[in-house]
Protein backbone atom coordinates (compact mmCIF):
# COMPACT_ATOMS: atom_id res chain seq x y z
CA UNK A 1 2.11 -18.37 38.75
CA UNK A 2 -1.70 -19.55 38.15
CA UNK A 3 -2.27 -21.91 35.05
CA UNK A 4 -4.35 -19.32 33.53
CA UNK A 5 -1.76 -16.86 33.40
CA UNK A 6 0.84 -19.47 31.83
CA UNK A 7 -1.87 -20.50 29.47
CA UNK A 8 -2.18 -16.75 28.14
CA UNK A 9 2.21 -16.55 27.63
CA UNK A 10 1.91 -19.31 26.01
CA UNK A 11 -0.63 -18.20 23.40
CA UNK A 12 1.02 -14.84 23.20
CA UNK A 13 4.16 -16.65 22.25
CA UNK A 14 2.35 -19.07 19.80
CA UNK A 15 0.66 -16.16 18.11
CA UNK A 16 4.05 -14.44 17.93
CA UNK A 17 5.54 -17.42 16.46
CA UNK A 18 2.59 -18.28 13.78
CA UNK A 19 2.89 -14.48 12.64
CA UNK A 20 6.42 -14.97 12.14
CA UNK A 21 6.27 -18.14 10.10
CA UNK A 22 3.47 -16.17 7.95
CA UNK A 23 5.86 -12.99 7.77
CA UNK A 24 8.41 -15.06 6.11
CA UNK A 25 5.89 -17.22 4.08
CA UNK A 26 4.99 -13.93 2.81
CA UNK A 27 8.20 -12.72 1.88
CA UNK A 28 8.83 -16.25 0.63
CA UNK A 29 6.15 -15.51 -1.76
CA UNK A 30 6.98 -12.11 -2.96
CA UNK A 31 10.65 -13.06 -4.03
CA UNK A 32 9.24 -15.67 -6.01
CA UNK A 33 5.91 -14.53 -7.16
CA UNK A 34 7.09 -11.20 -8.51
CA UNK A 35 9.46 -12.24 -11.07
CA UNK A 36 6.75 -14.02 -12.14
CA UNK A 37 4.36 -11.73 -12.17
CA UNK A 38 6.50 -9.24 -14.06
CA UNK A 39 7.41 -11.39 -16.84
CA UNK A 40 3.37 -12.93 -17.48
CA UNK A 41 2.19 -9.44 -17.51
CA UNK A 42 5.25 -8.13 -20.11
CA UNK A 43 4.51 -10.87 -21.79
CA UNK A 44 0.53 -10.40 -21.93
CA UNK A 45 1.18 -7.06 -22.67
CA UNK A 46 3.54 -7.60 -25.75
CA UNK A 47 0.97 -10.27 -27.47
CA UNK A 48 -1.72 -7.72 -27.24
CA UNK A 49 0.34 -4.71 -28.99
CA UNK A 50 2.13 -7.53 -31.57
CA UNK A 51 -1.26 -9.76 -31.79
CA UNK A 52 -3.76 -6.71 -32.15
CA UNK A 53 -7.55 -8.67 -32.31
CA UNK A 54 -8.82 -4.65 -32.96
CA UNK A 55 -7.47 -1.40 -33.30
CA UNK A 56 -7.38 -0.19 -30.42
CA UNK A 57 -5.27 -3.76 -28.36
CA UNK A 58 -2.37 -1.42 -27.85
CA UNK A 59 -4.46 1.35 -25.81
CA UNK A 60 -6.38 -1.74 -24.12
CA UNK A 61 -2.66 -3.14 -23.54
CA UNK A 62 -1.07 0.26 -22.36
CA UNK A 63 -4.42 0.97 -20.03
CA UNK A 64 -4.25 -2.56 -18.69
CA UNK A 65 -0.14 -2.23 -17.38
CA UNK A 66 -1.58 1.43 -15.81
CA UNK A 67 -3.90 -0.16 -13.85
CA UNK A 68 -2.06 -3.03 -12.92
CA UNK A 69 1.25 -1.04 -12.18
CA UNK A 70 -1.29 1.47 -10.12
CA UNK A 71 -2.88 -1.58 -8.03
CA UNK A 72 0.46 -2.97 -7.51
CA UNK A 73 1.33 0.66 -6.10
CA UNK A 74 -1.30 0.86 -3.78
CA UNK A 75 -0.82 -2.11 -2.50
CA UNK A 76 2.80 -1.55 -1.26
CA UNK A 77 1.31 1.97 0.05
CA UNK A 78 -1.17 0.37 2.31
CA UNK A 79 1.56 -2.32 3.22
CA UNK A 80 4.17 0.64 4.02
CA UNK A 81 1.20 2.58 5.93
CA UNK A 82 0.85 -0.27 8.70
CA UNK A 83 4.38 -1.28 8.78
CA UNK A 84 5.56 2.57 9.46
CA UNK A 85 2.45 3.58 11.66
CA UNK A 86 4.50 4.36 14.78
CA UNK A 87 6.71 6.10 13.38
CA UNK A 88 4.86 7.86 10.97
CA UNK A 89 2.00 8.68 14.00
CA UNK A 90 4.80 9.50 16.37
CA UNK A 91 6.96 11.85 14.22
CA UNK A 92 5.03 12.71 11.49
CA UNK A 93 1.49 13.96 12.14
CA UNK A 94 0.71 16.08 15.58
CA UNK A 95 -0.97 14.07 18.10
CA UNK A 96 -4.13 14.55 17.54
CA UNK A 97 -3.96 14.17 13.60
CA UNK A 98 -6.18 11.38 11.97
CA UNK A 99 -3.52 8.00 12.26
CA UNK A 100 -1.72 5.36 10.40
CA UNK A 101 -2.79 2.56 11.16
CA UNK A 102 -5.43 1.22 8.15
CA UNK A 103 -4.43 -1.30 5.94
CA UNK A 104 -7.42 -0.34 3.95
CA UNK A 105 -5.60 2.87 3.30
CA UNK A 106 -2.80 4.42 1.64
CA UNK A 107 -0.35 6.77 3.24
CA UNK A 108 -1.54 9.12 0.88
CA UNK A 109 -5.36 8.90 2.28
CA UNK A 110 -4.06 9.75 5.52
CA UNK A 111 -1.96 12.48 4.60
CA UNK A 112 -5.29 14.11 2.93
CA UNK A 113 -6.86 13.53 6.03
CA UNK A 114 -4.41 14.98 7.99
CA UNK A 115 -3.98 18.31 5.73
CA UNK A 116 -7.54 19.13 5.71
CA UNK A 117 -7.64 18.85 9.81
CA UNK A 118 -4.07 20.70 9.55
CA UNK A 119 -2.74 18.50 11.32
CA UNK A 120 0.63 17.40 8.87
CA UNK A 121 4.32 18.25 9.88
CA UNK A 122 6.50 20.56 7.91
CA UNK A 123 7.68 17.37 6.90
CA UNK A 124 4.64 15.93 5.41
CA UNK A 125 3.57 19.15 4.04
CA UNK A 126 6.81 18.83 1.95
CA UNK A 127 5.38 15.17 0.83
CA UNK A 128 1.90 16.41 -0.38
CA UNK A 129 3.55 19.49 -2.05
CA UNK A 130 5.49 16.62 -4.10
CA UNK A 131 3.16 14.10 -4.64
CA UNK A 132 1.01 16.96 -6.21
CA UNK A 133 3.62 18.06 -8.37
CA UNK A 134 3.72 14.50 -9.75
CA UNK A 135 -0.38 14.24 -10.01
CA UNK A 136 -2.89 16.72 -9.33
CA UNK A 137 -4.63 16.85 -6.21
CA UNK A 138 -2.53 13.35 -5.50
CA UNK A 139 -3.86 13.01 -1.97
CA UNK A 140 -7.40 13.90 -2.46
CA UNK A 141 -7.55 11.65 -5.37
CA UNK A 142 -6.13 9.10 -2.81
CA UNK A 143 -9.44 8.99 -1.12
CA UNK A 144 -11.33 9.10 -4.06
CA UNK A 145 -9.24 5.81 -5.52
CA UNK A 146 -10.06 3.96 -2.15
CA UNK A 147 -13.68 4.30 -2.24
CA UNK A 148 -13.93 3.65 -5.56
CA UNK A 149 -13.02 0.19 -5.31
């Protein structure tokens, strides 16, 4: 075998082993960090509904965990759209439907994407059907919410 193939193995299995190490740094990270995060932002929350500086602290306090609790949710939904991508592209969607694959995007962009090509599974027609039931136009809005930002 030439040195310049070895060389490439090599870096293959270094790269293989660095994203490991930062997969479990990450995890590392989340079991720690999110205790943490949920008891600053309770307790944020609570000062500004028991420690009003106006009238309207408990809205501001009540609109502030909705956004956060909504970031935090897309977040996870972009996570869970390139973790599941071959699955999700392989079973879910028809082969030529728009893919997973984004972290930029949620599963619920791509599932908009993929009903207006009609290109969704029975499956993930059932999904959207739901998610709609829980907010209007959930997917659509999806889109919207990712451009926005």
């Amino acid at each position: 075998m030439n040195k310049i193939l070895m060389k490439k193995k090599q870096n293959q299995w270094k790269k293989l082993l660095i994203s490991l190490v930062l997969l479990w740094v990450a995890i590392i990270l989340s079991v720690v960090l999110l205790p943490v995060w949920i008891i600053y932002t309770l307790w944020m929350i609570l000062d500004r509904i028991f420690n009003p500086t106006s009238n309207s602290s408990w809205k501001k306090a009540i609109g502030y965990l909705a956004s956060t609790i909504r970031s935090v949710a897309v977040g996870i939904d972009q996570i869970w759209n390139v973790i599941c991508r071959d699955l999700f592209n392989n079973i879910l969607i028809t082969w030529n439907g728009y893919k997973f694959w984004n972290v930029q995007e949620t599963i619920s962009s791509v599932l908009w994407h993929n009903q207006i090509d009609w290109t969704l599974s029975k499956t993930w027609k059932r999904v959207v059907k739901m998610l709609d039931r829980i907010e209007k136009d959930h997917c659509k809005n999806a889109i919207i919410y990712i451009n926005k930002k």
